[in-house]
N, C-alpha and C. Protein backbone atom coordinates (compact mmCIF):
# COMPACT_ATOMS: atom_id res chain seq x y z
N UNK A 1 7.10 17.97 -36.70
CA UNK A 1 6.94 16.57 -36.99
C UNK A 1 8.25 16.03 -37.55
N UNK A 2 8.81 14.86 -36.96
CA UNK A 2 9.53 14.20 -37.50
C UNK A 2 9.58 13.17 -38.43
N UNK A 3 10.78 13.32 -39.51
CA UNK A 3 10.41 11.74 -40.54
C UNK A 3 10.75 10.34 -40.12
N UNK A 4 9.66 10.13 -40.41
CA UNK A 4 10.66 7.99 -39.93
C UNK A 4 11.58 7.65 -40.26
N UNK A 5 12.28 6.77 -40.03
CA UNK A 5 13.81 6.61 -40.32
C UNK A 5 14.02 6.09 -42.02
N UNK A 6 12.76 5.81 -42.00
CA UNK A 6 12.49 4.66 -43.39
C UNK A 6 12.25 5.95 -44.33
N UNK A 7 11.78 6.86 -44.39
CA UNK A 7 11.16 8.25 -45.20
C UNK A 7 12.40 8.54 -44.66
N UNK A 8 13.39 9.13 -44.28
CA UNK A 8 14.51 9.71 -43.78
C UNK A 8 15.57 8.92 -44.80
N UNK A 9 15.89 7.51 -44.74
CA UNK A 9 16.35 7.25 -45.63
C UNK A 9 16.22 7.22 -47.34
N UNK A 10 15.49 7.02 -47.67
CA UNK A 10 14.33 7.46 -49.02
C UNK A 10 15.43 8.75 -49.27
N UNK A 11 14.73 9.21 -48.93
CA UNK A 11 15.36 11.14 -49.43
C UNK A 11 16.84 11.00 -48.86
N UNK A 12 17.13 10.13 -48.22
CA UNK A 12 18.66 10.42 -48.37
C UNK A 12 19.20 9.82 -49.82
N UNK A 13 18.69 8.18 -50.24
CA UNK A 13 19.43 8.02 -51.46
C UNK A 13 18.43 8.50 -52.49
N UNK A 14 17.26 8.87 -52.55
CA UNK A 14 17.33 9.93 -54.05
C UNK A 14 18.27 10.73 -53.70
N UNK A 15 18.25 11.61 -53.00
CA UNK A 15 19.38 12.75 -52.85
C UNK A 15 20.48 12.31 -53.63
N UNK A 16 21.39 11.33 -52.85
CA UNK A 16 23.17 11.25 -53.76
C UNK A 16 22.78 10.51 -54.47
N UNK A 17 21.68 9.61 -55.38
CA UNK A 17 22.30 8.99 -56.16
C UNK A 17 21.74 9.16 -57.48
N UNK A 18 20.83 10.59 -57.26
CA UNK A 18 20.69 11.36 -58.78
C UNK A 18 21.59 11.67 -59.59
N UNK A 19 23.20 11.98 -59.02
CA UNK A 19 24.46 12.22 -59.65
C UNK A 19 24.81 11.15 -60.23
N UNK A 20 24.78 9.98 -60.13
CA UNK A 20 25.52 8.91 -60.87
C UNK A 20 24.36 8.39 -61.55
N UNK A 21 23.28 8.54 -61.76
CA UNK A 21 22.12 7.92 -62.35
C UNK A 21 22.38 8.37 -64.23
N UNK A 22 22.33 7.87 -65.08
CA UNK A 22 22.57 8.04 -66.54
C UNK A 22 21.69 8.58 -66.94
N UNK A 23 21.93 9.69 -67.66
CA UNK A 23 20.16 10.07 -68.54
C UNK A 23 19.65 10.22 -69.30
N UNK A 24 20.47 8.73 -69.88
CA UNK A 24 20.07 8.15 -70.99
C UNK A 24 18.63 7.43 -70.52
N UNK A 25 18.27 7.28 -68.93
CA UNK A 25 17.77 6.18 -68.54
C UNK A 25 19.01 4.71 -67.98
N UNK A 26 19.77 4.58 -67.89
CA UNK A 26 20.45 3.76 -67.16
C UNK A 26 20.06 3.21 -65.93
N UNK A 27 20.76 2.53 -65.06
CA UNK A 27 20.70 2.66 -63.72
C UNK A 27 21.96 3.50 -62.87
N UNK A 28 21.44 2.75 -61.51
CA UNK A 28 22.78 3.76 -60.53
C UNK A 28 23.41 2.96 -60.40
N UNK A 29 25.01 3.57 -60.67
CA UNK A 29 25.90 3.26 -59.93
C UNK A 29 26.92 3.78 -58.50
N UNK A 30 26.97 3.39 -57.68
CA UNK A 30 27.01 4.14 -56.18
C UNK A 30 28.16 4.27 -57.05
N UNK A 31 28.65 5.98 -56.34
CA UNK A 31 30.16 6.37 -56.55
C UNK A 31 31.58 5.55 -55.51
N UNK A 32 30.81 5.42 -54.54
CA UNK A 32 31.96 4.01 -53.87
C UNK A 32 32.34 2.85 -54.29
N UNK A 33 31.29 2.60 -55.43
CA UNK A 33 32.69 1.25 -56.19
C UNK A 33 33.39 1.40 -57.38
N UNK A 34 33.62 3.23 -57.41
CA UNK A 34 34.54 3.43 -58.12
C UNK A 34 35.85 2.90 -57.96
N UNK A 35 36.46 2.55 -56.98
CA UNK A 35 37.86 1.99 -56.73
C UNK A 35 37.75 0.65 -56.92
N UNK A 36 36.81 0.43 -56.91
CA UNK A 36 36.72 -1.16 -56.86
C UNK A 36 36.66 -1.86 -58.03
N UNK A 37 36.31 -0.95 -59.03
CA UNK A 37 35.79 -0.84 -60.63
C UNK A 37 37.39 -0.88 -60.96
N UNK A 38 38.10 0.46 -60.72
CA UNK A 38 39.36 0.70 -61.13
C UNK A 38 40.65 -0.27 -60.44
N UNK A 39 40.76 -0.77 -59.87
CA UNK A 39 41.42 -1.75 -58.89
C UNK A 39 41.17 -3.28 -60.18
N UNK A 40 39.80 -3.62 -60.33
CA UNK A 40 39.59 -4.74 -60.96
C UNK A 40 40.09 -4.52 -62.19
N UNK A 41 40.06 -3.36 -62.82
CA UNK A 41 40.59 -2.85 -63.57
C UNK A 41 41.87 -3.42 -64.13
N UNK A 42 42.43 -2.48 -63.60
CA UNK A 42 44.05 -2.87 -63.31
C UNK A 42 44.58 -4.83 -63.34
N UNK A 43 43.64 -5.33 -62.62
CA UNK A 43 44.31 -6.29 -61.55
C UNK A 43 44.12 -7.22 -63.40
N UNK A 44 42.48 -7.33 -63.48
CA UNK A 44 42.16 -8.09 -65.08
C UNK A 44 43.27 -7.54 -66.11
N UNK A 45 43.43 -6.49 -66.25
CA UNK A 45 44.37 -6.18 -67.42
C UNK A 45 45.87 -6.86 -67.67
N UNK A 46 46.34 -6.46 -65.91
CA UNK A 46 47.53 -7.46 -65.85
C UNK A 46 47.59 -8.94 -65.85
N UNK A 47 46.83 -9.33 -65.41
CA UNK A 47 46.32 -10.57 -65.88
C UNK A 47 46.38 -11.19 -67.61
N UNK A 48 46.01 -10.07 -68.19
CA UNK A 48 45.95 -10.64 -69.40
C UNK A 48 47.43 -10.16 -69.99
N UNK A 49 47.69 -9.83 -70.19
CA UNK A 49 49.09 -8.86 -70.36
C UNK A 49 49.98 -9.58 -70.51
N UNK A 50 50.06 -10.18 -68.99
CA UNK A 50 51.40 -11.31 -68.32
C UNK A 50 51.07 -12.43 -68.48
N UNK A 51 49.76 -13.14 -68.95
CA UNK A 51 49.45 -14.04 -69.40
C UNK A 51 49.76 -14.13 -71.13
N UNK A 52 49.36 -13.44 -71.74
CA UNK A 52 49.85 -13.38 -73.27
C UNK A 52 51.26 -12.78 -73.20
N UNK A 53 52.21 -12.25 -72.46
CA UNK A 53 53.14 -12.60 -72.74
C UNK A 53 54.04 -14.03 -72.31
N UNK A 54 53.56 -14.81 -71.03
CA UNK A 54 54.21 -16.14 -70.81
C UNK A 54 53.89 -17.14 -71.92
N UNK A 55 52.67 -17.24 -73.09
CA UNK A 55 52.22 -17.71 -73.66
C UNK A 55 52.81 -17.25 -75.16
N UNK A 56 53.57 -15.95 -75.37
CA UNK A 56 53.98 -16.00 -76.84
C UNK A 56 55.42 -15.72 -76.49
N UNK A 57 55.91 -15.87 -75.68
CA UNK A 57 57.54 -15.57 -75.85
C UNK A 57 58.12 -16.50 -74.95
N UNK A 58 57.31 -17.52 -74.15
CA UNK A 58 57.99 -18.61 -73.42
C UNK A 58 58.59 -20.11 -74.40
N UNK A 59 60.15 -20.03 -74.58
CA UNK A 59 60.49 -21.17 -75.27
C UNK A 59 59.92 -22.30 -74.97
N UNK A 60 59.79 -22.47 -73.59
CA UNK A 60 60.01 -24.00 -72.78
C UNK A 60 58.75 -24.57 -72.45
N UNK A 61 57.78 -23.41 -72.94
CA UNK A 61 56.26 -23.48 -73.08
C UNK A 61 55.43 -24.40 -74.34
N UNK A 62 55.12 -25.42 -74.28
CA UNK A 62 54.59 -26.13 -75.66
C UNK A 62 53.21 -26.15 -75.49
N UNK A 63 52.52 -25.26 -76.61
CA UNK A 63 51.51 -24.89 -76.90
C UNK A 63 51.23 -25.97 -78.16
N UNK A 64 51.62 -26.26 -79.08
CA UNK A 64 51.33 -26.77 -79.77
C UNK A 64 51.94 -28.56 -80.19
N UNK A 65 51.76 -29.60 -80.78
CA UNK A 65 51.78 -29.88 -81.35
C UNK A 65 53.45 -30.23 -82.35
N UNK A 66 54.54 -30.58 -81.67
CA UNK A 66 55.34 -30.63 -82.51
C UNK A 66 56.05 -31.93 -81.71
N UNK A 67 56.25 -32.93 -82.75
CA UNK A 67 57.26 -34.36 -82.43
C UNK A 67 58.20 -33.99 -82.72
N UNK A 68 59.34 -32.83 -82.63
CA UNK A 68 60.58 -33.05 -82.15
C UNK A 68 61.12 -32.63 -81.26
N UNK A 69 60.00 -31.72 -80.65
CA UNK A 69 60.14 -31.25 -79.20
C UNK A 69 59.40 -32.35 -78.00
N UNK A 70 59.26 -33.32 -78.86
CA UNK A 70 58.37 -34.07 -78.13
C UNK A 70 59.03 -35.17 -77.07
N UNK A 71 59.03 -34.85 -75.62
CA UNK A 71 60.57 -36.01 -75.06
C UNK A 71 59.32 -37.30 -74.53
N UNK A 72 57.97 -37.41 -74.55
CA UNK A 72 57.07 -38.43 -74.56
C UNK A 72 57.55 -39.15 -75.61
N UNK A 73 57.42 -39.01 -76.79
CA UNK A 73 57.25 -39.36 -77.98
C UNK A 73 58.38 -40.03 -77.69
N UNK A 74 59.64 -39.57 -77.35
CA UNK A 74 61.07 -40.10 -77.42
C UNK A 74 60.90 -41.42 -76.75
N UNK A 75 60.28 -41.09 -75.24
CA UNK A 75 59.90 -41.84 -74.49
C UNK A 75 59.58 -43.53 -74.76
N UNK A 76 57.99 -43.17 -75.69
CA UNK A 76 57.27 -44.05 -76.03
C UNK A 76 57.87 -45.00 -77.35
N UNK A 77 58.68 -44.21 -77.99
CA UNK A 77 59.11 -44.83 -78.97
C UNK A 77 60.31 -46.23 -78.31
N UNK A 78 61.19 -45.93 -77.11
CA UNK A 78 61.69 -46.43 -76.54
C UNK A 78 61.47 -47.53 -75.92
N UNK A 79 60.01 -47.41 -75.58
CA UNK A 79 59.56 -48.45 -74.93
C UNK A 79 58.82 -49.37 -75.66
N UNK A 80 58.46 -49.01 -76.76
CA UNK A 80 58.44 -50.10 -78.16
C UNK A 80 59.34 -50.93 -78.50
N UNK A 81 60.24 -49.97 -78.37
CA UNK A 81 61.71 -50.87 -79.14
C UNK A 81 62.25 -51.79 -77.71
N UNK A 82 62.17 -51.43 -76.72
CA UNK A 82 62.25 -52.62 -75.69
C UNK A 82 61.63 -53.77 -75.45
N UNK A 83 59.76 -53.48 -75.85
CA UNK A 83 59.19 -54.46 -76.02
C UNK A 83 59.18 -55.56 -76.85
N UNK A 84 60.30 -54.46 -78.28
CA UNK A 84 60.35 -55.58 -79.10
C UNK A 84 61.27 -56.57 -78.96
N UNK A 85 62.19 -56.12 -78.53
CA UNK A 85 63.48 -57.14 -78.11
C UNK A 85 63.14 -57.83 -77.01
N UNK A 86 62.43 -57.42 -76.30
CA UNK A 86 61.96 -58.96 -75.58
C UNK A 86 61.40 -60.02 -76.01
N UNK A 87 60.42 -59.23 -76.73
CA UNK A 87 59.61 -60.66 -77.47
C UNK A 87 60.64 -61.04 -78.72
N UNK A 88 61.52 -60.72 -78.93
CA UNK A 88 62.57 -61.22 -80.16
C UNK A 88 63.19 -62.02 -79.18
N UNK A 89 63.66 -61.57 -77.75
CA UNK A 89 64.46 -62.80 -76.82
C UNK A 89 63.66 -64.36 -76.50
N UNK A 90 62.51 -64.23 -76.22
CA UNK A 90 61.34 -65.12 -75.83
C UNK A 90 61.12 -66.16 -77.11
């Protein structure tokens, strides 16, 4: 007698995936997205890495908050003082 394909598969994944099953009670994790695990890995870490370093050692980077680095401010102040001398011409 042969098994159905459906009972054939059954006993194929109890079979492999008693090895990765936790027994603590966990669930499974298939051993094929181990690379995929370690890849994301990698890829998130550098991510953060090269992100906190463009963010604490970039001069030209303004994170915060300062009017004398401020070339708006320079800007706007400029265009006050133009407005005012017009209406002082008028």
């Amino acid at each position: 007698m042969r098994a159905s394909q459906t009972l054939f598969n059954a006993a194929v994944r109890s079979c492999c995936y008693d090895n990765v099953l936790n027994k603590k009670g966990g669930f499974a994790i298939p051993i094929e997205l181990t690379p995929l695990f370690v890849a994301m890995g990698v890829a998130v870490s550098s991510a953060v890495f090269f992100s906190y370093r463009k963010f604490a050692y970039d001069g030209t980077l303004r994170l915060s908050r300062n009017p004398k680095q401020s070339a708006l401010t320079e800007d706007f102040n400029k265009m006050q003082q133009e407005e005012k001398e017009q209406k002082q011409q008028e």
